[in-house]
C-alpha atoms as a PDB file:
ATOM      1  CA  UNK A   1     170.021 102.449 153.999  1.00  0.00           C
ATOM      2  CA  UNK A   2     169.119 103.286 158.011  1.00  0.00           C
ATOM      3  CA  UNK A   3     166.027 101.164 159.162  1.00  0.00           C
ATOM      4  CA  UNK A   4     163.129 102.540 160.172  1.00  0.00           C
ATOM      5  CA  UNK A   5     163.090 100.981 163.755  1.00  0.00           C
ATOM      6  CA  UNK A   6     166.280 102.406 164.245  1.00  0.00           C
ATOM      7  CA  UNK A   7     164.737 105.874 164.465  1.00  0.00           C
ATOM      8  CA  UNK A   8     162.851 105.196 167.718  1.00  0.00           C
ATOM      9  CA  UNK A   9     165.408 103.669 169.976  1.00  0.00           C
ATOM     10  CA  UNK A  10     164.672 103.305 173.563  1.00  0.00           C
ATOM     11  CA  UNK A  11     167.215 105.953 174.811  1.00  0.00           C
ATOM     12  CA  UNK A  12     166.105 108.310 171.959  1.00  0.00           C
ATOM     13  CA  UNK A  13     162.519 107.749 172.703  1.00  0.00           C
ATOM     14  CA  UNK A  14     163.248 108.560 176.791  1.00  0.00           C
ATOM     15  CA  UNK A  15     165.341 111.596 176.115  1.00  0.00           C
ATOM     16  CA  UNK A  16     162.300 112.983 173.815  1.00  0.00           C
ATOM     17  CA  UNK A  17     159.629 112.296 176.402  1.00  0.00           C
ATOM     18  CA  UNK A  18     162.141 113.672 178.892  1.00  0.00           C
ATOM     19  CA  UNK A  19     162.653 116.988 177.062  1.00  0.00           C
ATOM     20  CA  UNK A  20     159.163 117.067 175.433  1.00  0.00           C
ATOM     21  CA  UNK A  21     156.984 116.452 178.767  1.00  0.00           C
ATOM     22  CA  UNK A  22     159.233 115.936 181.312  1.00  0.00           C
ATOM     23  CA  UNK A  23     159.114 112.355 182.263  1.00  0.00           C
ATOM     24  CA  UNK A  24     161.191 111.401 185.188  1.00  0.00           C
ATOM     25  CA  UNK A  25     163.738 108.126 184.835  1.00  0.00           C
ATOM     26  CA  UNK A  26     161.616 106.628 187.545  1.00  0.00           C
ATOM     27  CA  UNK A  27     158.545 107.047 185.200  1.00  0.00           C
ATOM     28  CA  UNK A  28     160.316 106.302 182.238  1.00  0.00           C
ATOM     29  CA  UNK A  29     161.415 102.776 184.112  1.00  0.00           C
ATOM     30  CA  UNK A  30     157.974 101.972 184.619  1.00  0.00           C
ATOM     31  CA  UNK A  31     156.723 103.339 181.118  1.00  0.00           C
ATOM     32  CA  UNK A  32     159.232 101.007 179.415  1.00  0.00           C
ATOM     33  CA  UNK A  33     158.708  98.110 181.772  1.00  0.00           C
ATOM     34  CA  UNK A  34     154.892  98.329 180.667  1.00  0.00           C
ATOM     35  CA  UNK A  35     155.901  98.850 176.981  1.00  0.00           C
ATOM     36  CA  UNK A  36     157.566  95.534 176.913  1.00  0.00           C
ATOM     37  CA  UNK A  37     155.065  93.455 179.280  1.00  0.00           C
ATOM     38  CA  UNK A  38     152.693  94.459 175.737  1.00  0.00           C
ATOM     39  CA  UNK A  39     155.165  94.124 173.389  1.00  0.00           C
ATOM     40  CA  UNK A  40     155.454  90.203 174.617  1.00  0.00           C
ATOM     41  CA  UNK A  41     151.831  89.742 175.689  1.00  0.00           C
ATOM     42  CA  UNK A  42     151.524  90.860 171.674  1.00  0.00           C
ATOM     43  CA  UNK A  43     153.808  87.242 170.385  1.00  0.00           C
ATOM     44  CA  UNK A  44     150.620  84.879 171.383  1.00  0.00           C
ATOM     45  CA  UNK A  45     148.200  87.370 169.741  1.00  0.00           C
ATOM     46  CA  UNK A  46     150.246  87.435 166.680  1.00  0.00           C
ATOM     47  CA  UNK A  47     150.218  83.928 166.334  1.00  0.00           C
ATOM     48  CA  UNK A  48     146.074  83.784 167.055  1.00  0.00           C
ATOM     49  CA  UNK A  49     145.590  86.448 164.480  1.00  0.00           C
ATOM     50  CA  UNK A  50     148.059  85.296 161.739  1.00  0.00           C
ATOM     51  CA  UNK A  51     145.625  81.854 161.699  1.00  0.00           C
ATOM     52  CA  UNK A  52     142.545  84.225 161.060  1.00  0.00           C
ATOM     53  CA  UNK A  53     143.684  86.414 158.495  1.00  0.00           C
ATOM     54  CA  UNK A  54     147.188  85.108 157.187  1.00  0.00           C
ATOM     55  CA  UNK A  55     150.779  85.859 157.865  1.00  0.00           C
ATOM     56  CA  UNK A  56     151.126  88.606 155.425  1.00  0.00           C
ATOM     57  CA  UNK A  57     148.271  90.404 156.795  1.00  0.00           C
ATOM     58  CA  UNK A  58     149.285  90.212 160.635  1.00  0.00           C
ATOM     59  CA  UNK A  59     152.453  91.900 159.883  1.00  0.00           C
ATOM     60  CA  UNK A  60     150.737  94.340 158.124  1.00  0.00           C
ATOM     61  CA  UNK A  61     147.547  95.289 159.334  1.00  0.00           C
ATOM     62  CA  UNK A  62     149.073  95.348 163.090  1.00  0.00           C
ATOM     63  CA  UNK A  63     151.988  97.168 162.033  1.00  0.00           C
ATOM     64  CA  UNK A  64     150.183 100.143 160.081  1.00  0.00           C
ATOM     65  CA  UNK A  65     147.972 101.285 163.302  1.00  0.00           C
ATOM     66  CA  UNK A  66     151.254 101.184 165.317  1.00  0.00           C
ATOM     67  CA  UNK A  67     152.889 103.373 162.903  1.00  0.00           C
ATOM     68  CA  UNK A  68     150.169 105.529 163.374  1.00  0.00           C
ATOM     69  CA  UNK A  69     150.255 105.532 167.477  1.00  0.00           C
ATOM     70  CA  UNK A  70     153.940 106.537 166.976  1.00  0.00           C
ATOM     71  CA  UNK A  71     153.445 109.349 164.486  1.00  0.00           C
ATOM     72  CA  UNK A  72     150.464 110.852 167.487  1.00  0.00           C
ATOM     73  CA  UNK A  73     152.689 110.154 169.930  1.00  0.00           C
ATOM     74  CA  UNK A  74     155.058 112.537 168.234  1.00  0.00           C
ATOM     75  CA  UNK A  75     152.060 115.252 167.862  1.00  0.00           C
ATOM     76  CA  UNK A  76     150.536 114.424 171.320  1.00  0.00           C
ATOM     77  CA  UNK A  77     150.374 117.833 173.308  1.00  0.00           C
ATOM     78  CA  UNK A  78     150.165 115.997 176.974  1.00  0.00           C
ATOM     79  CA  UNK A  79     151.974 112.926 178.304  1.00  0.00           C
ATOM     80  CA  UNK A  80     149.775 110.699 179.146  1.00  0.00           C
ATOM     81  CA  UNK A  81     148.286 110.832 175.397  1.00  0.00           C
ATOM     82  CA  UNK A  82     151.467 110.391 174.462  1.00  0.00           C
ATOM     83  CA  UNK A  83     152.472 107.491 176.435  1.00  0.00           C
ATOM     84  CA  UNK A  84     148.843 106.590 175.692  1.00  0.00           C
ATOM     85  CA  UNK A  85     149.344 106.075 171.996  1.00  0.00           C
ATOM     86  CA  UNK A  86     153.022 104.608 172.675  1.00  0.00           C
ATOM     87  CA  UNK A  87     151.546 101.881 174.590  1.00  0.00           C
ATOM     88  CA  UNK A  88     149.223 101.049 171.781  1.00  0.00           C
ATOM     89  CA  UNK A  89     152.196 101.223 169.619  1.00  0.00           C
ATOM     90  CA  UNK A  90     153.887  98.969 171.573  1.00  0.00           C
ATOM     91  CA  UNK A  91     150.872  96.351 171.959  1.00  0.00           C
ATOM     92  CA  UNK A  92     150.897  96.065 168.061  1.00  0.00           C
ATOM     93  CA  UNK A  93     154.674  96.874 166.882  1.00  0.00           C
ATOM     94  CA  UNK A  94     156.105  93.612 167.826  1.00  0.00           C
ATOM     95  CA  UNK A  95     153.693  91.368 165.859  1.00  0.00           C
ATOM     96  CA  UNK A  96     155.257  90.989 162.307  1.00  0.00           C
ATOM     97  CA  UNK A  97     158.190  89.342 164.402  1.00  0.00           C
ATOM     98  CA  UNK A  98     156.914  85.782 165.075  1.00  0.00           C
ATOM     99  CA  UNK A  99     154.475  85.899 161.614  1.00  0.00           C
ATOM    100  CA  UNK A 100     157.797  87.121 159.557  1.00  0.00           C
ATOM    101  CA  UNK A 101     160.099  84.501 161.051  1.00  0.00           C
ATOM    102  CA  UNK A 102     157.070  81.991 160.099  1.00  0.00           C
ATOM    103  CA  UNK A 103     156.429  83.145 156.456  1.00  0.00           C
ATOM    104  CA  UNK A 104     159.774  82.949 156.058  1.00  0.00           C
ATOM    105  CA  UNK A 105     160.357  79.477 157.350  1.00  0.00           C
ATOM    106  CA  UNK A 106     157.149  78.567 155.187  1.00  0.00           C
ATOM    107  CA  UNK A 107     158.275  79.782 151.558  1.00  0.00           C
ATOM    108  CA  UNK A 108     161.167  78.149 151.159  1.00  0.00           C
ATOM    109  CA  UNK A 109     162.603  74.758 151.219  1.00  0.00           C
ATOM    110  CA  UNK A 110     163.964  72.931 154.652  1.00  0.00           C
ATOM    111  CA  UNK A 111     167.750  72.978 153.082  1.00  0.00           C
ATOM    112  CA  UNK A 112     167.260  76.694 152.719  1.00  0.00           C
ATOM    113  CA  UNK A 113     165.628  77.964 156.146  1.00  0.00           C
ATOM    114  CA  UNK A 114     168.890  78.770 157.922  1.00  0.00           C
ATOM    115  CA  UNK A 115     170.045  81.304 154.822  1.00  0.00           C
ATOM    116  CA  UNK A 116     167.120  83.146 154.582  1.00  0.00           C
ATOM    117  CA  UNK A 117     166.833  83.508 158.506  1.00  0.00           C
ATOM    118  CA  UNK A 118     170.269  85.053 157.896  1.00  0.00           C
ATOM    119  CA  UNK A 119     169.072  87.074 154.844  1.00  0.00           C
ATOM    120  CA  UNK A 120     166.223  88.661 156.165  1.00  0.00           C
ATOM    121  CA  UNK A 121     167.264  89.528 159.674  1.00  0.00           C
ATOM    122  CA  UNK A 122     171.636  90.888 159.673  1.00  0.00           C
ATOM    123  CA  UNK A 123     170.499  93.344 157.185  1.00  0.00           C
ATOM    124  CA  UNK A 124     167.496  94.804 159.309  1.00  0.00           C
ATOM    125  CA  UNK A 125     170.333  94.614 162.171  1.00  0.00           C
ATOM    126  CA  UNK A 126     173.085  96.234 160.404  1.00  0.00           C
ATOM    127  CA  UNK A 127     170.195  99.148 158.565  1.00  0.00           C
ATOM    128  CA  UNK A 128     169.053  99.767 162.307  1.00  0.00           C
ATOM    129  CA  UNK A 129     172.758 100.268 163.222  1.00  0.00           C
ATOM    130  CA  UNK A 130     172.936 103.451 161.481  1.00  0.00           C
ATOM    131  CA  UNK A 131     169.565 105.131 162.058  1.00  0.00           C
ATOM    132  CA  UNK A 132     170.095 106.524 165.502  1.00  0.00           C
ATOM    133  CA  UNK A 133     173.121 108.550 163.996  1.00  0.00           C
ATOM    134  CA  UNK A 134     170.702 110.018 161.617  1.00  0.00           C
ATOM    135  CA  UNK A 135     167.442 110.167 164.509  1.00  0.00           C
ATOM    136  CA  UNK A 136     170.310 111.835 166.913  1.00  0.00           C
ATOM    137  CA  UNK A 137     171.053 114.362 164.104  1.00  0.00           C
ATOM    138  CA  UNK A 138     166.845 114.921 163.650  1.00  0.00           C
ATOM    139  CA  UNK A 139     166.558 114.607 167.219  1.00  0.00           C
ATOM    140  CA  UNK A 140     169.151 117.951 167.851  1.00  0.00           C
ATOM    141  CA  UNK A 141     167.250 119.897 165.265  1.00  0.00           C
ATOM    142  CA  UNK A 142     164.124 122.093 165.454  1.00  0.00           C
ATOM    143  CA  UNK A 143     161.400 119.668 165.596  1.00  0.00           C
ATOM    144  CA  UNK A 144     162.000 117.016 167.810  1.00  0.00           C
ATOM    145  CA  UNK A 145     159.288 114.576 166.825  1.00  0.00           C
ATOM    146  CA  UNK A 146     161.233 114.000 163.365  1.00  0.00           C
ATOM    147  CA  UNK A 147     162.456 110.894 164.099  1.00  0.00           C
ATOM    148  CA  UNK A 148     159.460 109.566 165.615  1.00  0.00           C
ATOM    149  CA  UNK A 149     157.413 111.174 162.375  1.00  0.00           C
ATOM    150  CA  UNK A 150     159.935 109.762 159.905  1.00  0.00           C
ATOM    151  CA  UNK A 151     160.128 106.325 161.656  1.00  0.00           C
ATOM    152  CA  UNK A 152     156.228 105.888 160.886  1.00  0.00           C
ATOM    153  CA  UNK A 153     155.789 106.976 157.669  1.00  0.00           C
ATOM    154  CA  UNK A 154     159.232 104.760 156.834  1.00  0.00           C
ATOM    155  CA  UNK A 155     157.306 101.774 158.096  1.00  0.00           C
ATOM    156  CA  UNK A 156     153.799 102.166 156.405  1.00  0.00           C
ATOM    157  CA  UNK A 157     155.589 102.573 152.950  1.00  0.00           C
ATOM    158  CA  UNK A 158     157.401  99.462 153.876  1.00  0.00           C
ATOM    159  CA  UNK A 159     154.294  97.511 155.118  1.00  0.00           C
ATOM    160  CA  UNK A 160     152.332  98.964 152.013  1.00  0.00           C
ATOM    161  CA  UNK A 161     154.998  97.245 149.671  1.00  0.00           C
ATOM    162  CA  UNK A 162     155.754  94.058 151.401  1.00  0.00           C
ATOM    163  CA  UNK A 163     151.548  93.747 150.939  1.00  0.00           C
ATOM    164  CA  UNK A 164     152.285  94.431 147.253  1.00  0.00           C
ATOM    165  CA  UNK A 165     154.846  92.480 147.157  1.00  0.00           C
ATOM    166  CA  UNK A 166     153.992  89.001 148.665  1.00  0.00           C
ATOM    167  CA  UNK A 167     149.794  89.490 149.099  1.00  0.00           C
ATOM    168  CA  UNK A 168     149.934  86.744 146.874  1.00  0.00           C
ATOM    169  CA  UNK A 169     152.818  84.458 147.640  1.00  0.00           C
ATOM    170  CA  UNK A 170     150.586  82.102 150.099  1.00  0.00           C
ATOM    171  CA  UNK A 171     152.441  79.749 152.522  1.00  0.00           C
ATOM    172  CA  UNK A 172     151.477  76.299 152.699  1.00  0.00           C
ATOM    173  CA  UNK A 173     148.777  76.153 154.995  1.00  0.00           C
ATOM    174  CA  UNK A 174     147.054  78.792 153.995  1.00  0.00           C
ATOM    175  CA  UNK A 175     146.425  77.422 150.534  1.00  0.00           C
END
């Protein structure tokens, strides 16, 4: 099944802004520069929040408003709101990263840490392998915010049921 992330790839993302608003490669450069200065300033916040309100609910209530910037990026009518709400995106997207790696590493057992860091990230690589064949497919049609629409709504079903899902499973030190 594609992966949601895979729908908003950098080179997909530039060629919409490109063809939507116009962006120039020198603007993209230092749109995407910026994007990723948040995206790492975002890792130490992760980790401050995640000891406030859990692990679970980092990587969810972070990653729901980003899936939200994305899907009014896609129905911005200007640029800068666009990049506006991309840069939000991009300040929040990256945060379910360090508290997934730790939840992970915190419900299960020393011997079997190294499988499940192997189980939960090659098949989020290999999904997001095939997602850009289907976003360049959505991409050439009509619409072109599909992919960016699709991506969010992808993720906030998936953030809805991983709350489902593990809301209760508790690591350690947050019993």
């Amino acid at each position: 099944m594609p992966s949601p992330r895979g729908f908003v790839v950098q080179s997909l993302l530039a060629l919409w802004l490109f063809e939507r608003f116009g962006l120039s490669l020198s603007q993209a450069g230092v749109f995407f520069f910026w994007s990723g200065v948040l995206s790492a300033l975002s890792f130490p916040v992760a980790a401050w929040l995640s000891r406030r309100i859990g692990l679970i609910n980092t990587m969810v209530f972070t990653h729901i408003p980003s899936s939200f910037a994305l899907m009014l990026a896609a129905l911005a009518p200007t640029l800068p709101l666009a990049l506006f709400f991309l840069l939000v995106r991009a300040a929040l997207s990256q945060m379910d990263v360090p508290t997934r790696s730790s939840y992970v590493m915190a419900v299960v057992t020393e011997a079997e840490r190294a499988a499940a860091a192997s189980f939960t990230s090659v098949p989020r690589s290999l999904a997001a392998s095939a997602s850009p064949v289907l976003a360049g497919a959505l991409f050439a049609g009509s619409f072109r915010a599909w992919p960016l629409l699709i991506c969010g709504a992808l993720k906030i079903v998936y953030d809805l049921l991983l709350l489902m899902q593990f809301r209760r499973l508790k690591p350690p030190e947050e019993c």
